[in-house]
N, C-alpha and C. Protein backbone atom coordinates (compact mmCIF):
# COMPACT_ATOMS: atom_id res chain seq x y z
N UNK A 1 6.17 16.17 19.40
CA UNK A 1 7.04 16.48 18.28
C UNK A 1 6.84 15.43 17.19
N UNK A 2 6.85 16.08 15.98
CA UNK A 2 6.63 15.03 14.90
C UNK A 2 8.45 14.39 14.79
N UNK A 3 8.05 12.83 14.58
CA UNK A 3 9.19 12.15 14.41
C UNK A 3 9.28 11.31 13.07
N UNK A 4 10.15 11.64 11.43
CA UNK A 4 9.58 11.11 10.77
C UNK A 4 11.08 9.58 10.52
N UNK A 5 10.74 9.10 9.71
CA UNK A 5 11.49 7.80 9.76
C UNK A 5 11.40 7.37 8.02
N UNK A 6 12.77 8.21 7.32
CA UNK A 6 12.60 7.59 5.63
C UNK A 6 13.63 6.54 5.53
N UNK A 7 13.01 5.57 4.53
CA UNK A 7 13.71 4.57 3.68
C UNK A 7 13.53 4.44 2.87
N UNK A 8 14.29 3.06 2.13
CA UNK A 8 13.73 2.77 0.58
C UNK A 8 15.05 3.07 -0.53
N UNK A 9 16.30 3.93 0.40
CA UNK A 9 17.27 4.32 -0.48
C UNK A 9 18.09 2.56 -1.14
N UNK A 10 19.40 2.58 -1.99
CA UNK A 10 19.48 1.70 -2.17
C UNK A 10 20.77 1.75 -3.36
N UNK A 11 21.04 1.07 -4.33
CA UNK A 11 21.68 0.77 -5.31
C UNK A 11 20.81 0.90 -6.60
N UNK A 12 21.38 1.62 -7.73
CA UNK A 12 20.53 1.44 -8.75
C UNK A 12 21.11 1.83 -10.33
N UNK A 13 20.67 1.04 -11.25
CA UNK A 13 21.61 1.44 -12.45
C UNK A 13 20.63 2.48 -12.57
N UNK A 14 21.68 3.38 -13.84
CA UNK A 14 20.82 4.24 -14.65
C UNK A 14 19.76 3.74 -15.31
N UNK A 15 18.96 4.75 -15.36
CA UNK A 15 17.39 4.02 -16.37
C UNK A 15 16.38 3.30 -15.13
N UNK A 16 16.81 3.19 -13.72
CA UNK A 16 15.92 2.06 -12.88
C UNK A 16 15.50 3.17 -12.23
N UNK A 17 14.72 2.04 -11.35
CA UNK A 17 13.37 3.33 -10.04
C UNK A 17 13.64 2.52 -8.85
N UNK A 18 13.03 3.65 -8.17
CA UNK A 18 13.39 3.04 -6.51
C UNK A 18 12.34 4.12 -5.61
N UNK A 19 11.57 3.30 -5.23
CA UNK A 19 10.46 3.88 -4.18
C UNK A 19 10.77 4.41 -2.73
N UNK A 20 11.22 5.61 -2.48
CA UNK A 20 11.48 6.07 -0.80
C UNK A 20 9.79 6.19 0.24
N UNK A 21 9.67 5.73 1.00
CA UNK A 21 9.19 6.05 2.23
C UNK A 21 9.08 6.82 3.24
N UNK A 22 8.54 7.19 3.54
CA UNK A 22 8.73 8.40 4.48
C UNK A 22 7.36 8.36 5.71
N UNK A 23 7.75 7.67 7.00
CA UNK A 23 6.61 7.09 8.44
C UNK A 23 6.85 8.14 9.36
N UNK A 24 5.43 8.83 9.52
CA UNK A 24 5.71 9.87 10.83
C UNK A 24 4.90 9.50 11.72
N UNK A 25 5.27 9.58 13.06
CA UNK A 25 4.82 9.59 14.21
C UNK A 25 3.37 9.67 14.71
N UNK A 26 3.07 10.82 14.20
CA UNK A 26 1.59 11.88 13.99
C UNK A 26 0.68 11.09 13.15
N UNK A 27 -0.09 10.88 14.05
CA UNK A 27 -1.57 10.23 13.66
C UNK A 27 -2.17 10.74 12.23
N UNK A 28 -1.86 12.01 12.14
CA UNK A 28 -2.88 13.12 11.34
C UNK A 28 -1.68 14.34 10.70
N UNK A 29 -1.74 14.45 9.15
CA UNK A 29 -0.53 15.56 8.87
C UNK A 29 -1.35 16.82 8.34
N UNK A 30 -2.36 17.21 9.32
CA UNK A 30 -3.79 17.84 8.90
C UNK A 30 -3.34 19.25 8.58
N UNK A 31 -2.03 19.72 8.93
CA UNK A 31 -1.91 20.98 8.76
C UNK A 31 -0.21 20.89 8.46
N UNK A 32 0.37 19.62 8.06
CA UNK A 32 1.80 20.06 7.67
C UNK A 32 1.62 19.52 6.01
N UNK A 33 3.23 19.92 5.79
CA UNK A 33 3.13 19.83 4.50
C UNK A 33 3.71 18.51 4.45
N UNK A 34 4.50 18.01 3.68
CA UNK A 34 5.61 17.00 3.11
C UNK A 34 6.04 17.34 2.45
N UNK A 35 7.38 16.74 2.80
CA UNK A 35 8.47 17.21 1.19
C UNK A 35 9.58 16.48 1.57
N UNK A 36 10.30 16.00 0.31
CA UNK A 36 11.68 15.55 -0.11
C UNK A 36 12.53 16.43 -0.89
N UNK A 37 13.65 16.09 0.10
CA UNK A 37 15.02 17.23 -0.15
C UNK A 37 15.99 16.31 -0.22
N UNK A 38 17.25 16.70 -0.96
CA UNK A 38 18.67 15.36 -1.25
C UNK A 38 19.91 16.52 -1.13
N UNK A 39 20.57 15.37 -0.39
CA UNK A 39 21.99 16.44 -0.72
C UNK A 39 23.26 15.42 -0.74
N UNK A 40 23.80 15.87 -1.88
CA UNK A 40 24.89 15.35 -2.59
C UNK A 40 26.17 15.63 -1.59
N UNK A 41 27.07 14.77 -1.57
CA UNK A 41 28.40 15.13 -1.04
C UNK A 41 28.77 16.39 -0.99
N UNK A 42 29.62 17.37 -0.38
CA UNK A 42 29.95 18.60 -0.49
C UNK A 42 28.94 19.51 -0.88
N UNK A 43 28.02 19.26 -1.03
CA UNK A 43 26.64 20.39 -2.11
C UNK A 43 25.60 20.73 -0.58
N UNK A 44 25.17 21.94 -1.16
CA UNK A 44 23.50 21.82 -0.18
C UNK A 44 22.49 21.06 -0.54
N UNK A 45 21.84 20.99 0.32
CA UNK A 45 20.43 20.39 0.26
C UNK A 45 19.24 21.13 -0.67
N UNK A 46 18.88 20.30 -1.45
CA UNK A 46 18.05 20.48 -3.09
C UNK A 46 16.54 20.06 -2.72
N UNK A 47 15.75 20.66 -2.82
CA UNK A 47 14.47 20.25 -3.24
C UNK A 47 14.04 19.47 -3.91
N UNK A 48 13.35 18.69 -3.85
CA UNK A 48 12.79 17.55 -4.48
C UNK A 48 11.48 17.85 -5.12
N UNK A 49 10.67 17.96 -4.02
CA UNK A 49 9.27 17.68 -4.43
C UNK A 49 8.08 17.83 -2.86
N UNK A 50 7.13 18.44 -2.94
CA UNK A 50 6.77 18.79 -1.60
C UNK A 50 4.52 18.46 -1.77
N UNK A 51 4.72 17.95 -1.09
CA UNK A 51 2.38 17.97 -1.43
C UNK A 51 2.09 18.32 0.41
N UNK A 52 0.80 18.45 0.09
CA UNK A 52 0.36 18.84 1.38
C UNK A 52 -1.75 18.48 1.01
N UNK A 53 -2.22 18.07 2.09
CA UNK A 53 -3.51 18.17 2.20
C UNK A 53 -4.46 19.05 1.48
N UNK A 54 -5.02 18.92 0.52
CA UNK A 54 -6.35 20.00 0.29
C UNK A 54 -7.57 19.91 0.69
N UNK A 55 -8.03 18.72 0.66
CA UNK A 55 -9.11 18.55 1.13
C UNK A 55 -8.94 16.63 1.60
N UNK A 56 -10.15 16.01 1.79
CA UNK A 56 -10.64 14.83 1.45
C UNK A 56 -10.02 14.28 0.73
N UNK A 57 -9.28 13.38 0.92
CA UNK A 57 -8.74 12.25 -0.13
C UNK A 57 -7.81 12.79 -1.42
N UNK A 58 -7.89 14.32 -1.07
CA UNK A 58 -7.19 14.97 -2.01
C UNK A 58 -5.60 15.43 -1.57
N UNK A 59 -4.79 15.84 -2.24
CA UNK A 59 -3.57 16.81 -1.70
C UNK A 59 -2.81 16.93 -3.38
N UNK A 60 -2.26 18.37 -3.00
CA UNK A 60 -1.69 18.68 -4.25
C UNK A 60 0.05 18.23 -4.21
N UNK A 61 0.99 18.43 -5.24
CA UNK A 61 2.21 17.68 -5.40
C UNK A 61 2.87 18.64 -5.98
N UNK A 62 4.48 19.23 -5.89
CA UNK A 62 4.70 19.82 -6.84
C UNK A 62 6.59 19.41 -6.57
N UNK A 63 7.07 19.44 -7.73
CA UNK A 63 8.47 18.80 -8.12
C UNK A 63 9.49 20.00 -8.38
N UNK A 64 10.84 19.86 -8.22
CA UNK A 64 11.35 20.49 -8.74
C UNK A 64 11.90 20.00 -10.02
N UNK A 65 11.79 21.41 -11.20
CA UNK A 65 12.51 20.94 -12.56
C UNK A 65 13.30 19.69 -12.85
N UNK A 66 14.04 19.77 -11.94
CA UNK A 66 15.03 18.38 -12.15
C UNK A 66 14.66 17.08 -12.23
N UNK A 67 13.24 16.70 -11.39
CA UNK A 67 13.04 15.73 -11.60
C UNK A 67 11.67 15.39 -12.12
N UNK A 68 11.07 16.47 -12.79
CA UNK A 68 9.73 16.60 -13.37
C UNK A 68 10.05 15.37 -13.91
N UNK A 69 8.47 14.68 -14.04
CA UNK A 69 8.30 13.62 -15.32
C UNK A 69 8.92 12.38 -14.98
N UNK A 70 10.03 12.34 -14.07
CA UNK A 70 10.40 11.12 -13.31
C UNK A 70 10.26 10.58 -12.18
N UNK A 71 10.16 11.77 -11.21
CA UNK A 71 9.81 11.44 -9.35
C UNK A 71 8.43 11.86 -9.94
N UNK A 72 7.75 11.53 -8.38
CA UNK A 72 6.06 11.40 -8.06
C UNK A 72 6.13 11.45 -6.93
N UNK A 73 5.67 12.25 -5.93
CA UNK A 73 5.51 12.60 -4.63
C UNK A 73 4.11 11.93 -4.27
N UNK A 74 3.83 11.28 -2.93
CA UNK A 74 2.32 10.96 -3.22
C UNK A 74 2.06 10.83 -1.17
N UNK A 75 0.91 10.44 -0.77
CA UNK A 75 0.69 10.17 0.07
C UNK A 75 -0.51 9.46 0.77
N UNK A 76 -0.38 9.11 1.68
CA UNK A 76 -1.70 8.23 1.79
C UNK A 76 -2.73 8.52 2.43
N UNK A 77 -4.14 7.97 2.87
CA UNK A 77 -5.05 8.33 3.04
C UNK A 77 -5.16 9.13 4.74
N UNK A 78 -4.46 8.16 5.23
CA UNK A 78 -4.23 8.97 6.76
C UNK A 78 -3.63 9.93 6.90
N UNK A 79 -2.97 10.56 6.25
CA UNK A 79 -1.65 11.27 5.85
C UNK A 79 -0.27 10.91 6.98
N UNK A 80 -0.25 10.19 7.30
CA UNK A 80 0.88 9.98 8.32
C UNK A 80 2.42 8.94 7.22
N UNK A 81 2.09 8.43 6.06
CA UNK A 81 2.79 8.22 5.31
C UNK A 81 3.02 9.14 3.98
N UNK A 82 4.30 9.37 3.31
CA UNK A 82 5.10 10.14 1.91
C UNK A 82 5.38 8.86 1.51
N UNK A 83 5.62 8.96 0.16
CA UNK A 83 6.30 7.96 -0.76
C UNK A 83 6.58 9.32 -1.56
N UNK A 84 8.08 8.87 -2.15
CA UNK A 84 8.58 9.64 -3.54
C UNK A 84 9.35 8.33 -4.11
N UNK A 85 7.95 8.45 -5.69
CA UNK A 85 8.76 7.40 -6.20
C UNK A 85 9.80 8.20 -7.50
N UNK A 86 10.85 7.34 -7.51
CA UNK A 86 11.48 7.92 -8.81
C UNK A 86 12.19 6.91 -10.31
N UNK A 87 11.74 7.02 -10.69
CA UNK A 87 11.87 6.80 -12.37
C UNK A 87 13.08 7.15 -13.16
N UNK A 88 13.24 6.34 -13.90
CA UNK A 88 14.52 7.17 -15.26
C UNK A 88 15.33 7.89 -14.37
N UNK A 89 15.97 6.85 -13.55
CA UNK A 89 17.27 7.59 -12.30
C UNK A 89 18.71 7.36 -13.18
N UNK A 90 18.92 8.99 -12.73
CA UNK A 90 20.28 9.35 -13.60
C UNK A 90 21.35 9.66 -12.78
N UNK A 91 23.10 9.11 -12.67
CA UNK A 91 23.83 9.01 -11.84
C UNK A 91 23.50 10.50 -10.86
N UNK A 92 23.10 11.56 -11.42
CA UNK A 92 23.29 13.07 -11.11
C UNK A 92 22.01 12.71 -9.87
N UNK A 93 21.59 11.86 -9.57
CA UNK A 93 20.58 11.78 -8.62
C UNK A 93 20.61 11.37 -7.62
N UNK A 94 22.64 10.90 -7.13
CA UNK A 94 22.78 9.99 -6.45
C UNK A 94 22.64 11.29 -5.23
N UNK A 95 22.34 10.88 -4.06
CA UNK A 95 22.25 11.82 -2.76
C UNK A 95 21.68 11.38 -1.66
N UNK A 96 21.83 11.77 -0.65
CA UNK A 96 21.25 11.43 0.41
C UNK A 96 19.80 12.37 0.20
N UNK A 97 18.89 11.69 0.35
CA UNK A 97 17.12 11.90 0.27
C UNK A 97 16.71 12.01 1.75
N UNK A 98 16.25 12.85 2.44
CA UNK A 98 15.33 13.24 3.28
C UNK A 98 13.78 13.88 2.93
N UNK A 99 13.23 12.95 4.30
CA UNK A 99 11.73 13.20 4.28
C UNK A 99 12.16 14.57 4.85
N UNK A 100 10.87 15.76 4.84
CA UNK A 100 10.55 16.70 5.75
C UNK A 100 9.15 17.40 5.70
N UNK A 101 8.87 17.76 7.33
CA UNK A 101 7.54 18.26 7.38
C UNK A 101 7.56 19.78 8.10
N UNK A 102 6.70 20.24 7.39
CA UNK A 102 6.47 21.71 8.17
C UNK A 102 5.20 22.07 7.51
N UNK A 103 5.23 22.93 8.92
CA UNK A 103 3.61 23.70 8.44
C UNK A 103 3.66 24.83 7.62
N UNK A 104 4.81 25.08 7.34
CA UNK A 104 4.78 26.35 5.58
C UNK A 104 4.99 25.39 4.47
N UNK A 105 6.03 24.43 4.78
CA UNK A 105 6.34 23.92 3.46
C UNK A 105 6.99 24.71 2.32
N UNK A 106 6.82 24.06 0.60
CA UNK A 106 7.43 24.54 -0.10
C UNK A 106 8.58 24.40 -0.41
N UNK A 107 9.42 24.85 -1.69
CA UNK A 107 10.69 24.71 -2.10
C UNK A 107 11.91 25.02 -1.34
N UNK A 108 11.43 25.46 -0.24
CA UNK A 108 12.50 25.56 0.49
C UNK A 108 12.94 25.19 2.33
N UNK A 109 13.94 24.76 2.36
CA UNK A 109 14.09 23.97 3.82
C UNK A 109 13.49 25.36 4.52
N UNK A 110 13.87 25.90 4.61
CA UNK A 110 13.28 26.65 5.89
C UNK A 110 11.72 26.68 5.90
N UNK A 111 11.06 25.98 5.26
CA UNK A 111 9.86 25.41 5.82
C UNK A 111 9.17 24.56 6.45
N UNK A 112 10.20 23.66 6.68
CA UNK A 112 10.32 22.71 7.25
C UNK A 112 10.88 22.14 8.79
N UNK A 113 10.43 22.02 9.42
CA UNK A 113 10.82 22.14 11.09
C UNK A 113 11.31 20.43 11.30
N UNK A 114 10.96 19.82 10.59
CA UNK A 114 11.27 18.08 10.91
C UNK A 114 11.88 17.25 9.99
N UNK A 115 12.83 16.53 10.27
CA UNK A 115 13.37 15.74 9.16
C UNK A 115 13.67 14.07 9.48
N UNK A 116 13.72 13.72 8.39
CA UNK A 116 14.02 12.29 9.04
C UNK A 116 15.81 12.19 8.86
N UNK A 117 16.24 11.05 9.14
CA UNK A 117 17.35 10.52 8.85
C UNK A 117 18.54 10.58 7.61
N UNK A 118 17.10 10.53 6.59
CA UNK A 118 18.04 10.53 5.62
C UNK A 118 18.20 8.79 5.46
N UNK A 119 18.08 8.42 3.59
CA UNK A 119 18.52 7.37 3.04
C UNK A 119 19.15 7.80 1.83
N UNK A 120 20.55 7.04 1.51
CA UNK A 120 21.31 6.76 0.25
C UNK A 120 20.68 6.17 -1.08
N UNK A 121 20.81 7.16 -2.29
CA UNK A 121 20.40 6.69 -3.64
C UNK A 121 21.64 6.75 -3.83
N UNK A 122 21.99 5.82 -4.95
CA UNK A 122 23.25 5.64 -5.54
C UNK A 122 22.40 5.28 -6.78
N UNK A 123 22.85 5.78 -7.82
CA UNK A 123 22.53 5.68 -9.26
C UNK A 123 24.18 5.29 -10.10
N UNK A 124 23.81 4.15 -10.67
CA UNK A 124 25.51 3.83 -11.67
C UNK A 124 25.26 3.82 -12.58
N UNK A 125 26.17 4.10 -13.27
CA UNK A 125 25.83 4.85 -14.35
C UNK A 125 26.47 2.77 -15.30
């Protein structure tokens, strides 16, 4: 079973950045996707931003509206690490952030079969 493990959440004024992490288990993410999802107090869980493998040293990235132009989804060469970094953080961003992996992927949780823990952004305004 993939086991993933995010951090990196934290305290942050408006206007600052804060880099999340995201460590899985799995040697190789040769056929899952990645993605970051947040959910606010009382609210559901929101899409973030999701990439997955294309080839060699490659993988594609894609965001939701909300945080175009400020988050960056990325990953590393082994694929067994996510980073979502985020930028120009606005109180509306405060949420609990989860890693997640699945082999459909995409904008939506039900593509996703694995999650981590979960870390706290707090954005002050």
């Amino acid at each position: 079973q993939v086991q993933l493990v995010d951090s990196g959440g934290g305290l942050v004024q408006a206007g600052g950045s804060l880099r999340l992490s995201c460590v899985a288990s799995e040697r190789t993410f040769s056929n899952y996707a990645m993605g970051w999802f947040r959910q606010a107090p009382g609210k559901e869980r929101e899409f973030v931003a999701t990439t997955r493998w294309t080839g060699a040293y490659q993988y594609n990235a894609e965001s939701a509206d909300s945080v175009k132009g400020r988050f960056r989804i990325w990953r590393d060469n082994a694929g067994n690490t996510v980073y979502l970094q985020m930028n120009s953080l606005k109180p509306e961003d405060t949420a609990i952030y989860y890693c997640a992996a699945g082999l459909r992927g995409g904008s939506s949780y039900s593509g996703y079969a694995y999650w981590g823990q979960g870390t706290q952004v707090t954005v002050s305004s």
